[in-house]
N, C-alpha and C. Protein backbone atom coordinates (compact mmCIF):
# COMPACT_ATOMS: atom_id res chain seq x y z
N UNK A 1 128.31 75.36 107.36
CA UNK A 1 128.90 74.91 106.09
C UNK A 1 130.12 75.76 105.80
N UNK A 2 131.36 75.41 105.53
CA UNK A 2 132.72 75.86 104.87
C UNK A 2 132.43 76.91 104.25
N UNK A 3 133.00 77.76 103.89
CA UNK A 3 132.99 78.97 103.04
C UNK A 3 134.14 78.57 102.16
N UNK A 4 133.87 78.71 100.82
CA UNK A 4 134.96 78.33 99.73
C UNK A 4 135.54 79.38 99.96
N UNK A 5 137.50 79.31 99.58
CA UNK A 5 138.48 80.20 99.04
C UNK A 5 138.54 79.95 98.29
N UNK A 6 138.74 81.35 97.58
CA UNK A 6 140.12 81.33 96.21
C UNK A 6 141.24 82.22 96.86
N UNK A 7 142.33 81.59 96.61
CA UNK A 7 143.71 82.48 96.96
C UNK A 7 144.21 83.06 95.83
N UNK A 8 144.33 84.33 95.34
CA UNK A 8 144.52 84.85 94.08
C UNK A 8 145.91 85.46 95.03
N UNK A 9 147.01 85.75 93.57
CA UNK A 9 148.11 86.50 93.29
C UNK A 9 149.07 85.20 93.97
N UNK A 10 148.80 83.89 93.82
CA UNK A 10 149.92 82.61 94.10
C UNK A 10 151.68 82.82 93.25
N UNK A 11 152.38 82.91 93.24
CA UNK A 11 153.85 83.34 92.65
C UNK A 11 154.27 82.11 93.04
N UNK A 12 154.26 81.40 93.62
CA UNK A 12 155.39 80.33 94.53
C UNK A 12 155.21 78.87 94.83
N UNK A 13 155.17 77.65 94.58
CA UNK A 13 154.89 75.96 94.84
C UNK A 13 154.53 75.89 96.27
N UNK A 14 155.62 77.32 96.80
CA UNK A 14 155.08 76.98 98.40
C UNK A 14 153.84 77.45 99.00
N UNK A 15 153.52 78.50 98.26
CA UNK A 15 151.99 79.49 98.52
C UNK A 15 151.02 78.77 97.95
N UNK A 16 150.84 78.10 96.82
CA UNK A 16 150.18 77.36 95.84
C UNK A 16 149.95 75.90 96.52
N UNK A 17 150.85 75.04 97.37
CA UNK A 17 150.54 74.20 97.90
C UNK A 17 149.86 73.96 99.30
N UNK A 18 150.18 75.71 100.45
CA UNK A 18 149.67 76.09 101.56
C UNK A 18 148.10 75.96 100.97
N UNK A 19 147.91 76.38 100.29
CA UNK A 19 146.60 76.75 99.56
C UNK A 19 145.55 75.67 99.43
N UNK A 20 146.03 74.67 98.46
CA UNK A 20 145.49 73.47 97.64
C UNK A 20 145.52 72.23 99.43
N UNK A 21 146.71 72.73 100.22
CA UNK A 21 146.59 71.37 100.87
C UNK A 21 145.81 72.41 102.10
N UNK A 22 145.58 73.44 102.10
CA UNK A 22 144.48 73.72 103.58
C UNK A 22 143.13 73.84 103.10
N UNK A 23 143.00 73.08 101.98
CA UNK A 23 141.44 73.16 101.21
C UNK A 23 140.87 74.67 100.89
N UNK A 24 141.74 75.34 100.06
CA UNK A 24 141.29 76.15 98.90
C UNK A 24 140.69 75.58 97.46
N UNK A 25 139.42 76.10 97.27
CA UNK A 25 138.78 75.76 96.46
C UNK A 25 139.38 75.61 94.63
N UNK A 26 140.31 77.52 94.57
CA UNK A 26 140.74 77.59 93.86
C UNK A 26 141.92 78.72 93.77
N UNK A 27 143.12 79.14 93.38
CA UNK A 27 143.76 79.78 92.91
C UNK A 27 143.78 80.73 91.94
N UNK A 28 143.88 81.96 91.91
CA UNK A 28 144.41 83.08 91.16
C UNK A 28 145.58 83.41 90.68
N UNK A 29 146.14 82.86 89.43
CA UNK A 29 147.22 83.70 88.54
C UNK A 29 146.96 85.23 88.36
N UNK A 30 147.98 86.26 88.33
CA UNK A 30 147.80 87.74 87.98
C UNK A 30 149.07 87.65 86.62
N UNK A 31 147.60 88.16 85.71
CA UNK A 31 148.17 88.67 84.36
C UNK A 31 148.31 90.06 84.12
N UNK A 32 148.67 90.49 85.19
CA UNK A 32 148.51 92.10 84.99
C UNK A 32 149.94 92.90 85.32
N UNK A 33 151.00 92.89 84.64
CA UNK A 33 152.37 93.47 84.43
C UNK A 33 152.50 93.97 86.06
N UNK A 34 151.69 95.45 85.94
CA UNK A 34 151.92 96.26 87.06
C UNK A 34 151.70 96.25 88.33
N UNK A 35 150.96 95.09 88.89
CA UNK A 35 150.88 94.52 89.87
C UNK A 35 152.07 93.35 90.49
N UNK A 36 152.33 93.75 91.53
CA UNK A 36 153.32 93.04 92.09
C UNK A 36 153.24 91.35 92.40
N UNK A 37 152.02 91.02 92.25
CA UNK A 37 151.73 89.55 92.04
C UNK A 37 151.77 88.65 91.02
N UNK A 38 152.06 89.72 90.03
CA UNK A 38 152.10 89.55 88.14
C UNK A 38 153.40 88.38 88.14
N UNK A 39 152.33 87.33 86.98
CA UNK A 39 153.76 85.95 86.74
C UNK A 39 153.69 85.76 84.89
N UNK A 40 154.58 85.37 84.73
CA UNK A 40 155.13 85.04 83.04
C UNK A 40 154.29 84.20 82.98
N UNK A 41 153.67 83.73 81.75
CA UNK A 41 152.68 82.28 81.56
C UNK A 41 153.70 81.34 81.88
N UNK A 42 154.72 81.08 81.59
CA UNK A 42 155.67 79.35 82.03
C UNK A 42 155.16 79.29 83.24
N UNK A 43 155.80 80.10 84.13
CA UNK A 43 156.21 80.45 85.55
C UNK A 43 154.77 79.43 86.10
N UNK A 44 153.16 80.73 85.50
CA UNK A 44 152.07 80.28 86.28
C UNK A 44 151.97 78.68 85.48
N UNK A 45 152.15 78.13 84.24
CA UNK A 45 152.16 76.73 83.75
C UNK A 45 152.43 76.33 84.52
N UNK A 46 153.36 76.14 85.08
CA UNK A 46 154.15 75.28 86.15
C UNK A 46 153.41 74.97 87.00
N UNK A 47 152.86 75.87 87.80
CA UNK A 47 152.11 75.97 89.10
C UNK A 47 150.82 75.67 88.47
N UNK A 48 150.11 75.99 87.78
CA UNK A 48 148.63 75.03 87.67
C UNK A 48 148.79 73.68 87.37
N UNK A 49 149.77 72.78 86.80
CA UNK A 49 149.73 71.90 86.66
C UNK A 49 150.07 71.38 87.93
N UNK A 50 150.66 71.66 88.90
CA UNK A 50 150.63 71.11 89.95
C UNK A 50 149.13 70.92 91.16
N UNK A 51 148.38 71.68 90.59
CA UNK A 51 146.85 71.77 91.07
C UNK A 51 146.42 70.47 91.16
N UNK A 52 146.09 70.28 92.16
CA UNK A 52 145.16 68.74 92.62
C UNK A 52 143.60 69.09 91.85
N UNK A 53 143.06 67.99 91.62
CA UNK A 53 141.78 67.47 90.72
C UNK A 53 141.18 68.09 91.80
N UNK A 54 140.08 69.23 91.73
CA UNK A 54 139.05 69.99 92.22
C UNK A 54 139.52 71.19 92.60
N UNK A 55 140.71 71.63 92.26
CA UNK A 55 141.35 73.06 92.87
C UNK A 55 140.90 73.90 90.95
N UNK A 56 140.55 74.70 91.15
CA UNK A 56 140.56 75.73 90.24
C UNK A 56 141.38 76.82 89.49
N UNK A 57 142.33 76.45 88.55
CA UNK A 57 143.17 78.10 88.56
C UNK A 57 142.78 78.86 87.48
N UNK A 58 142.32 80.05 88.31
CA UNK A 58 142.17 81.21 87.47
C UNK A 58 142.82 82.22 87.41
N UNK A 59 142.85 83.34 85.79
CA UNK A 59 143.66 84.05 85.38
C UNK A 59 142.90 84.91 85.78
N UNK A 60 143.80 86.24 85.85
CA UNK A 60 143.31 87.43 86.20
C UNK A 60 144.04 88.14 85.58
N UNK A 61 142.89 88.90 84.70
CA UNK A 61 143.37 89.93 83.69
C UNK A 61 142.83 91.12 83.90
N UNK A 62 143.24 92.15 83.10
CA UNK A 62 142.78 93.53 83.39
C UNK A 62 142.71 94.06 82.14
N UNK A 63 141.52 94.56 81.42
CA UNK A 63 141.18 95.46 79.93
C UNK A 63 142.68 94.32 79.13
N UNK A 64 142.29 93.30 79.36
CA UNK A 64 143.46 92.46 78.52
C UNK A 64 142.63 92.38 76.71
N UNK A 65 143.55 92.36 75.74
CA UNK A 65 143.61 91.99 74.35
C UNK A 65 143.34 90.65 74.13
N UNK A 66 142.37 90.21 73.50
CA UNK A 66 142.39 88.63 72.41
C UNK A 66 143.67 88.31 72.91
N UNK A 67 144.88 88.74 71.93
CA UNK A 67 146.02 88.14 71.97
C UNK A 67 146.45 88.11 73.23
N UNK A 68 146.55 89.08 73.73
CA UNK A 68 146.96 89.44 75.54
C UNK A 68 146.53 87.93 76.38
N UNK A 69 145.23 87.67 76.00
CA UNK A 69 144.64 86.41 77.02
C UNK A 69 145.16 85.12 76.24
N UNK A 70 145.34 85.10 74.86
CA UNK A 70 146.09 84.36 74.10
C UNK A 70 147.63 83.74 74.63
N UNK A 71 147.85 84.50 74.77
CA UNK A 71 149.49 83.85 75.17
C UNK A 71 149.07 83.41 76.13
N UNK A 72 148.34 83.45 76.98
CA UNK A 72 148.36 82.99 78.50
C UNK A 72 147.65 81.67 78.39
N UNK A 73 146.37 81.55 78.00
CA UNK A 73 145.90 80.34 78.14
C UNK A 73 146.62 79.15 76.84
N UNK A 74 147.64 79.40 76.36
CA UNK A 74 148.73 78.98 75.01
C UNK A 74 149.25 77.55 76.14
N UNK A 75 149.66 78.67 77.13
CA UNK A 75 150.71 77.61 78.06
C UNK A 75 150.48 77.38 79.58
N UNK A 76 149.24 78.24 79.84
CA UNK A 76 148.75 77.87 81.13
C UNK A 76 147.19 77.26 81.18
N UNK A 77 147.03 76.51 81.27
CA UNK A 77 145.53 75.18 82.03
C UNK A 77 145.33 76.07 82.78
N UNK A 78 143.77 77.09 81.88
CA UNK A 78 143.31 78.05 82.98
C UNK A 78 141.85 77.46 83.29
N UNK A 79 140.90 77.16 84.48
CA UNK A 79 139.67 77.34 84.71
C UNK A 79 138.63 78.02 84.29
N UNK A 80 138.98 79.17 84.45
CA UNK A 80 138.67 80.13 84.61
C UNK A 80 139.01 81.46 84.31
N UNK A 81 138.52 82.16 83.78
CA UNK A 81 138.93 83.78 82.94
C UNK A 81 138.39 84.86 84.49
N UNK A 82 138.99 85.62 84.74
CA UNK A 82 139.30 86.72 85.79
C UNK A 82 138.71 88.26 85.15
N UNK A 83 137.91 89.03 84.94
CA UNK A 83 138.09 90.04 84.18
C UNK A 83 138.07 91.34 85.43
N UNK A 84 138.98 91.89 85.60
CA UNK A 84 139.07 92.83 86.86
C UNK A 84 139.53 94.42 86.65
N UNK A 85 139.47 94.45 84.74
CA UNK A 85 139.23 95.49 84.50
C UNK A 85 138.08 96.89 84.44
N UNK A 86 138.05 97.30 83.24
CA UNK A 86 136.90 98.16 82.85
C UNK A 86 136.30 97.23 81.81
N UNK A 87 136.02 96.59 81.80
CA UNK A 87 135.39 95.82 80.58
C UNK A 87 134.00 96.13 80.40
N UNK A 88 133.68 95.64 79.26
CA UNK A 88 132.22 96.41 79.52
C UNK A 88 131.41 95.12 79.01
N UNK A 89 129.66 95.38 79.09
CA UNK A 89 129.31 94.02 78.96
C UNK A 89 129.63 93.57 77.70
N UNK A 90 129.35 93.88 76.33
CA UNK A 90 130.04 93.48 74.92
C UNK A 90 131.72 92.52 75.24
N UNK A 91 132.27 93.14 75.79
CA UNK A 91 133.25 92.79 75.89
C UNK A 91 133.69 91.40 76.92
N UNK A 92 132.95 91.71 78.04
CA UNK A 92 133.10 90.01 78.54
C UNK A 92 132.50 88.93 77.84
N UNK A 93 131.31 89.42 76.95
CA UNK A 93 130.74 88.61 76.10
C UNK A 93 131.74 88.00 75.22
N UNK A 94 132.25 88.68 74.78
CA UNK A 94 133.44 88.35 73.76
C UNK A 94 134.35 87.61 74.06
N UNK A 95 134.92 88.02 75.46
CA UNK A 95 135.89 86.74 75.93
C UNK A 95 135.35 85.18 76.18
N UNK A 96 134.09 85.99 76.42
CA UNK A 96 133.48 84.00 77.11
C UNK A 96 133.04 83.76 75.87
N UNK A 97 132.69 83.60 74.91
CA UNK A 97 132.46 83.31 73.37
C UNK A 97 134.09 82.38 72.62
N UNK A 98 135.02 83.73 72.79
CA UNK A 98 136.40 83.35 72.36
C UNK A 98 136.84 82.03 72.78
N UNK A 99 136.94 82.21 74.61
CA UNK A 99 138.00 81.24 75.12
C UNK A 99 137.22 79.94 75.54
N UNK A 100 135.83 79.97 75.55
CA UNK A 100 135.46 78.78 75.91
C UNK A 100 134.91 78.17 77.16
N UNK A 101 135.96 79.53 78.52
CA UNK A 101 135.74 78.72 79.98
C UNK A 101 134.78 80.10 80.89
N UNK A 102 134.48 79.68 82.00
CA UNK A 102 133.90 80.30 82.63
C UNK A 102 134.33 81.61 82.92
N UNK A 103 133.77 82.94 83.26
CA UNK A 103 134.52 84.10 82.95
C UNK A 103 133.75 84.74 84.25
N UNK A 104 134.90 85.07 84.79
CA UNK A 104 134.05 86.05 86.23
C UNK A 104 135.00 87.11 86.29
N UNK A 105 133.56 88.38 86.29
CA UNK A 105 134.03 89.98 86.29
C UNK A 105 133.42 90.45 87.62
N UNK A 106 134.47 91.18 87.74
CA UNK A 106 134.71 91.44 89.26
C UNK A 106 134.28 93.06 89.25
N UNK A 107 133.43 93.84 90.10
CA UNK A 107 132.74 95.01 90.05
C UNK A 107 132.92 95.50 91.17
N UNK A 108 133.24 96.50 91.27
CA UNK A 108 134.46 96.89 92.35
C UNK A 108 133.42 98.38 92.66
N UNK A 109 133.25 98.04 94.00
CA UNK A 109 131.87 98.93 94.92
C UNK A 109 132.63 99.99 96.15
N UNK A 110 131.95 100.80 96.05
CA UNK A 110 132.38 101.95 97.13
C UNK A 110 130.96 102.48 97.51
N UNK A 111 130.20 102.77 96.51
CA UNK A 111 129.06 103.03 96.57
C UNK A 111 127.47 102.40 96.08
N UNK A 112 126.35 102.57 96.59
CA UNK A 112 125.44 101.64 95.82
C UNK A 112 125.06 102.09 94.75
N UNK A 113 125.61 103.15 94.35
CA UNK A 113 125.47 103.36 92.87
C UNK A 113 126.72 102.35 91.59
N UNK A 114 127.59 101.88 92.33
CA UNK A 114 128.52 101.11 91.88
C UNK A 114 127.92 99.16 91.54
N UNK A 115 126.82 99.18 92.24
CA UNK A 115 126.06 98.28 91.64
C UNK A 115 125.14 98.23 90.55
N UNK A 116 125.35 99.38 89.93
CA UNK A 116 123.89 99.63 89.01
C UNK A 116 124.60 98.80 87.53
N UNK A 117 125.62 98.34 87.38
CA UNK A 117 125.79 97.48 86.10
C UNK A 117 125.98 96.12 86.29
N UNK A 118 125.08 95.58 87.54
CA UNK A 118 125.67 94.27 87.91
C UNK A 118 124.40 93.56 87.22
N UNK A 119 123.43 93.70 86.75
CA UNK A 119 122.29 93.06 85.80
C UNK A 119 122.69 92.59 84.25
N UNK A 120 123.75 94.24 84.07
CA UNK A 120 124.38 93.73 82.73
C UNK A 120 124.97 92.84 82.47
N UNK A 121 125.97 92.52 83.90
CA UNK A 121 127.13 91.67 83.70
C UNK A 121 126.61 90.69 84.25
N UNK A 122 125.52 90.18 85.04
CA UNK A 122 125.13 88.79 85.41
C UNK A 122 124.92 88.47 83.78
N UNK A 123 124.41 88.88 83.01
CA UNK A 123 123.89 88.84 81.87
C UNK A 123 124.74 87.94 80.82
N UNK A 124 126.25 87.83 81.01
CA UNK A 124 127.39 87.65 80.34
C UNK A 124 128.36 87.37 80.90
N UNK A 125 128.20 86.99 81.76
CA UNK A 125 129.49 86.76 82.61
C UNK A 125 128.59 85.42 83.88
N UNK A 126 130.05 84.35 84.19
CA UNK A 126 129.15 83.20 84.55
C UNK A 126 130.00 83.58 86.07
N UNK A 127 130.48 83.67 86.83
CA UNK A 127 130.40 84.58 87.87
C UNK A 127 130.55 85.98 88.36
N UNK A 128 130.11 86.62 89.26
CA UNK A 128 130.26 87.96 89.70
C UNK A 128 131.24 88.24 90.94
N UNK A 129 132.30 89.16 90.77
CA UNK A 129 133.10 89.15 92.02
C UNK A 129 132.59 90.79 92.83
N UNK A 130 132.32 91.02 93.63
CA UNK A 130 132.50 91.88 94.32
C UNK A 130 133.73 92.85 95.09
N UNK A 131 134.68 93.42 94.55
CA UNK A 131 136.01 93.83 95.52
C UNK A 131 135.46 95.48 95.84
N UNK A 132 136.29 95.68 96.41
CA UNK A 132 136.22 97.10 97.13
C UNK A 132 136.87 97.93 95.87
N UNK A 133 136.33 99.35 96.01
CA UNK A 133 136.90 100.05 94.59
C UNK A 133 137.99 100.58 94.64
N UNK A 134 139.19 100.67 94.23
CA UNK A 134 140.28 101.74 95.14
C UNK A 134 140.41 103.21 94.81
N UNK A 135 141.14 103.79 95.37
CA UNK A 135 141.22 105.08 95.59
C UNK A 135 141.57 105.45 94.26
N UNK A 136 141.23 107.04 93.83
CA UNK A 136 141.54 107.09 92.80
C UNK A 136 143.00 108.15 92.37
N UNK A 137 144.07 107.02 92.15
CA UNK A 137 145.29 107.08 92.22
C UNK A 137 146.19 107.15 90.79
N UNK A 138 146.88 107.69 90.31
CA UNK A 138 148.16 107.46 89.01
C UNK A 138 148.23 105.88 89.77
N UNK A 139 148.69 105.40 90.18
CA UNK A 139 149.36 104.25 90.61
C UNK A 139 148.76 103.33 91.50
N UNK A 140 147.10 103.49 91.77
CA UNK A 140 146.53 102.26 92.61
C UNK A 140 146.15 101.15 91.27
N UNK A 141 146.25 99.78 91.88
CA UNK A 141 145.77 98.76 91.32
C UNK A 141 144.37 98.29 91.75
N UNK A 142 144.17 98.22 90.66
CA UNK A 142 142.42 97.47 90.24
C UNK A 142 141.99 96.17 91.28
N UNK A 143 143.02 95.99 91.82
CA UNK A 143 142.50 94.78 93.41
C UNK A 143 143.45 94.93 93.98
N UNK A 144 143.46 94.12 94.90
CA UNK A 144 144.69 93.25 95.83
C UNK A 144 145.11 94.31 97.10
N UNK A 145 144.05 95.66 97.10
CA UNK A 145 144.17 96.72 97.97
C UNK A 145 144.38 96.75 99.25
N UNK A 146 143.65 95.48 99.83
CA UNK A 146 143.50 95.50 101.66
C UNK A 146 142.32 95.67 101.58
N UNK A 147 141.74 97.12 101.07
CA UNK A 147 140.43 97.80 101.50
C UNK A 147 139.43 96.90 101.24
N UNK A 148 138.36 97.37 101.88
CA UNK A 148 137.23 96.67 102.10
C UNK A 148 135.86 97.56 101.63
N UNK A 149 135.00 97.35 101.50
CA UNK A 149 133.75 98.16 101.05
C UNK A 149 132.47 98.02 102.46
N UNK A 150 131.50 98.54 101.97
CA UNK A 150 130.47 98.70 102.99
C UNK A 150 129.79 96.79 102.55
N UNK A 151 129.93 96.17 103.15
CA UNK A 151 129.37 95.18 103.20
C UNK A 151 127.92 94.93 102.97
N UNK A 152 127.43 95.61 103.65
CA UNK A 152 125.60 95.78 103.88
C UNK A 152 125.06 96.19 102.77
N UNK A 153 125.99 96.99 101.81
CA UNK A 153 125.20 97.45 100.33
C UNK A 153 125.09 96.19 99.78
N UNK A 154 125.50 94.63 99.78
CA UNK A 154 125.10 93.51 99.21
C UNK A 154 123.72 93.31 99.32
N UNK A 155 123.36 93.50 100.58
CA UNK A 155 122.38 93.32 101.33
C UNK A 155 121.16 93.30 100.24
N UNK A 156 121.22 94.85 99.65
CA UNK A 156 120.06 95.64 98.85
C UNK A 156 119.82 95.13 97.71
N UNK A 157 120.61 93.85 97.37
CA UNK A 157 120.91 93.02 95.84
C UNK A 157 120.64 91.85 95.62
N UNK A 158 119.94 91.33 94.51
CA UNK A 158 119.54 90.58 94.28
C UNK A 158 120.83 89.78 93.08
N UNK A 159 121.22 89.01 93.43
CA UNK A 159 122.33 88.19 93.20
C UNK A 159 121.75 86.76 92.09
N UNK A 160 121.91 86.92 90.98
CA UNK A 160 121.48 85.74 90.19
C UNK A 160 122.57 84.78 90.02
N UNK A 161 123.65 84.84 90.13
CA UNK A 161 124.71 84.26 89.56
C UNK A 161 125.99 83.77 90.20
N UNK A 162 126.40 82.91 90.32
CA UNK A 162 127.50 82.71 91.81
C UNK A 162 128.37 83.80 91.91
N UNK A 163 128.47 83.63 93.01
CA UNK A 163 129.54 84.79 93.20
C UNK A 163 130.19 84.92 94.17
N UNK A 164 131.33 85.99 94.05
CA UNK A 164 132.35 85.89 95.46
C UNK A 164 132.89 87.24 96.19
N UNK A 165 133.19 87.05 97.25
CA UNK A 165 133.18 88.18 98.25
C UNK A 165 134.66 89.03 98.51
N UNK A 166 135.18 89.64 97.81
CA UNK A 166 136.74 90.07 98.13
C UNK A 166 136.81 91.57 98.69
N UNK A 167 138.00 92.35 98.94
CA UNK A 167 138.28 93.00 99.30
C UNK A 167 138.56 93.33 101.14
N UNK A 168 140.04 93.12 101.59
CA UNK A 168 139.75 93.61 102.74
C UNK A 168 139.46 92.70 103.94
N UNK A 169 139.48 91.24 102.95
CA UNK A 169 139.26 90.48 103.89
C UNK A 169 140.61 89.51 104.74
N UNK A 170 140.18 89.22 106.11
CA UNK A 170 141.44 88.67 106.95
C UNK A 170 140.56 87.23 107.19
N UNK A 171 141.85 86.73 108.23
CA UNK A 171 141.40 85.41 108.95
C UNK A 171 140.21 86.39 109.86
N UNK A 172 140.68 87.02 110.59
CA UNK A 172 139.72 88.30 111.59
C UNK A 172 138.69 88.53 111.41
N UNK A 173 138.56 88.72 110.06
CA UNK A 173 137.09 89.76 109.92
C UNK A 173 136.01 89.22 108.49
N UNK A 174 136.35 87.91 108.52
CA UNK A 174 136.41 86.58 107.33
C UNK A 174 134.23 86.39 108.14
N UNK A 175 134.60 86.02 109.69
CA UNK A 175 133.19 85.64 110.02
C UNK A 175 132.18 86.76 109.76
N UNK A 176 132.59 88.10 110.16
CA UNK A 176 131.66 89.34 109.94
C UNK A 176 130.96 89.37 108.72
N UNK A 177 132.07 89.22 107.34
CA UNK A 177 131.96 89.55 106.17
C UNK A 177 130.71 88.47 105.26
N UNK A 178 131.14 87.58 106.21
CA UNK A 178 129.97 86.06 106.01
C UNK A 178 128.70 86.52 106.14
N UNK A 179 128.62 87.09 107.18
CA UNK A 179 127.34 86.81 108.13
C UNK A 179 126.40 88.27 107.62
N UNK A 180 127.49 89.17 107.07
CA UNK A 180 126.82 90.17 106.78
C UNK A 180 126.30 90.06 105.47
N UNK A 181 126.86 89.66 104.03
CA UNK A 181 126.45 89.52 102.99
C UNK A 181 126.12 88.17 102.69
N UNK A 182 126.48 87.18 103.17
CA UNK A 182 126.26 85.40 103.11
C UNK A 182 126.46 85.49 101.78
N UNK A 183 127.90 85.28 102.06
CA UNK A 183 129.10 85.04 101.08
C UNK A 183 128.97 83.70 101.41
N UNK A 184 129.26 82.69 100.33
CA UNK A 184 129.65 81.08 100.51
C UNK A 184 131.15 81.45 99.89
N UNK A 185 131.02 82.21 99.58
CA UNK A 185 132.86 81.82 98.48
C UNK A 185 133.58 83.19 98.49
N UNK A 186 134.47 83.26 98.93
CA UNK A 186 135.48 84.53 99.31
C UNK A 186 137.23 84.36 98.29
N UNK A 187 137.14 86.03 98.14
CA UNK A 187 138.71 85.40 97.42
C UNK A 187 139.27 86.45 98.22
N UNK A 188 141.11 86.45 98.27
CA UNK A 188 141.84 86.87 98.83
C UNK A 188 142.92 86.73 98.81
N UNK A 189 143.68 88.09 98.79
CA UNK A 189 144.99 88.20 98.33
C UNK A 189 146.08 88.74 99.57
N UNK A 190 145.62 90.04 99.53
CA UNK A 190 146.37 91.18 100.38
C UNK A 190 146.54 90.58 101.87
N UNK A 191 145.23 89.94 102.45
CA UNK A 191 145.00 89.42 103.51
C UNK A 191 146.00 88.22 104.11
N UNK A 192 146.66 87.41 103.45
CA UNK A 192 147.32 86.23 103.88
C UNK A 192 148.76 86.40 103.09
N UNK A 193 149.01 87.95 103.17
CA UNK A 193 150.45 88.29 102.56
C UNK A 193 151.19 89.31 103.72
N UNK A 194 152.83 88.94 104.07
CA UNK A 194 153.64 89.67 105.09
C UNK A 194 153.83 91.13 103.97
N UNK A 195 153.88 91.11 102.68
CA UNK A 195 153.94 92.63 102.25
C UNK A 195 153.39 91.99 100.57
N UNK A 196 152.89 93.09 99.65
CA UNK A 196 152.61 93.12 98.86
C UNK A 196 153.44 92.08 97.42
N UNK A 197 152.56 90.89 97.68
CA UNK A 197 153.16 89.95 96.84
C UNK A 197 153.80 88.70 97.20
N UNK A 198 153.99 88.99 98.33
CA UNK A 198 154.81 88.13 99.54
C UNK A 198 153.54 86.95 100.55
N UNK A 199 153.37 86.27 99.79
CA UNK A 199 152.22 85.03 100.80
C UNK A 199 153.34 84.75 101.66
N UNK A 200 151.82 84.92 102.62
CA UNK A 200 152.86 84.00 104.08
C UNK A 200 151.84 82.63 104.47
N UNK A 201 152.33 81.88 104.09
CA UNK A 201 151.97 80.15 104.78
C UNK A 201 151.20 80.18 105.91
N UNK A 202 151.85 81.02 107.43
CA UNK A 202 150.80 80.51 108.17
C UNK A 202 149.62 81.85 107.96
N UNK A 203 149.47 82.48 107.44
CA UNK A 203 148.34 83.24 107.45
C UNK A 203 147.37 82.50 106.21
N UNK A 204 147.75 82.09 105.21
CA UNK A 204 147.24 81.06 104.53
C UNK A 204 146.50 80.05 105.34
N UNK A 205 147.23 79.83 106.11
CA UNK A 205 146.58 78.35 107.15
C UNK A 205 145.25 78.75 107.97
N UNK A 206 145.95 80.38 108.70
CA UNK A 206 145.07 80.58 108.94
C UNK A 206 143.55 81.26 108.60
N UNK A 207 143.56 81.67 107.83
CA UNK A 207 142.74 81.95 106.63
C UNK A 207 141.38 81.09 106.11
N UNK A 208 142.15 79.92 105.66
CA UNK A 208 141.78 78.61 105.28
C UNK A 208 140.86 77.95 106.80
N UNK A 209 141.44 78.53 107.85
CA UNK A 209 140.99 77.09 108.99
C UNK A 209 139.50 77.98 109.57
N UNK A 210 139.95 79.63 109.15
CA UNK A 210 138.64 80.51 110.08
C UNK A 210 137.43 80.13 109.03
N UNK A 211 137.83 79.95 107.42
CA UNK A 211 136.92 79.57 106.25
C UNK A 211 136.42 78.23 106.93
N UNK A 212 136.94 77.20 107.17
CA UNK A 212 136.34 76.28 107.91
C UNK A 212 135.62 75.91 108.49
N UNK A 213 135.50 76.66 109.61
CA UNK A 213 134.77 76.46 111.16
C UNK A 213 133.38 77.30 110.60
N UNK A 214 132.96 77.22 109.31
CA UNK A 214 131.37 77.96 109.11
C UNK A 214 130.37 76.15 109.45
């Protein structure tokens, strides 16, 4: 059976359509300034409305404000709410209360002690993302790293709530990551980009075709 994508950090009609036409499930807008994948709400408007009927676009925010997520869903047709900050459970509660749509917080693992708040947040939150945690940097970003985590700590978890598999992942190392946590749904950024921010089409393609052949 296929393994769903989401292609998060889309900027471009041409990355956004590699995407939607090699059967990506769904798309990622980045609402997050300091990240190099970061788009104006018009910009991402534009591009979700071009989304074919069953493609998904979701925002991705970080410790974002009411108003902060406000402007965005004002002028962009979002799916889906992204939370890839520090949020805490009160607080995703609050967004999925506010905005109405499905809200998936993403819990970012290095260690299996880095799973110990994932009960809270199944709790309040209608999917769970898994990414790798990054280094702790003045200047690393909260995803889109490359890095990857220990896979096998999924293993030890009991998973109530859909969820998806990121960090670190390639066309390459897409079957491992499957087979080790039985991921159905993977997202990915860093992986099908020539440099940070920069999608490249045929790694998109290929991406999309290794998601396939499950």
């Amino acid at each position: 059976m296929p393994i769903d994508v989401k292609i998060c950090g889309i900027r471009t009609p041409e990355a956004l359509l590699a995407a939607a036409q090699g059967g990506a499930r769904a798309v990622g807008f980045v609402f997050y300034p300091p990240s190099p994948r970061a788009l104006i709400p018009d910009i991402a408007g534009n591009l979700a409305r071009m989304l074919p009927t069953g493609v998904r676009a979701v925002g991705l925010f970080v410790d974002a404000s009411d108003d902060q997520i406000m402007a965005v869903t004002a002028r962009v047709p979002l799916d889906m709410l992204q939370l890839h900050g520090n949020e805490s459970f009160r607080r995703v509660a609050e967004i999925s209360a506010r905005f109405q749509v499905p809200v998936m917080k993403a819990i970012r693992v290095a260690t299996a002690a880095d799973l110990a708040p994932l009960a809270g947040y199944e709790a309040v939150a209608d999917w769970i993302l898994f990414d790798a945690k990054p280094p702790k940097s003045v200047n690393a970003m909260p995803g889109g790293t490359g890095m990857a985590f220990d896979w096998q700590l999924l293993q030890q978890v009991k998973i109530s709530k859909p969820w998806m598999l990121s960090g670190g992942l390639t066309a390459d190392n897409l079957a491992e990551a499957a087979a080790i946590t039985g991921a159905k749904m993977v997202d990915v950024s860093s992986g099908v980009e020539d440099s940070p921010g920069a999608k490249s089409l045929d790694r998109i393609g290929s991406f999309l075709a290794a998601a396939g052949r499950f």
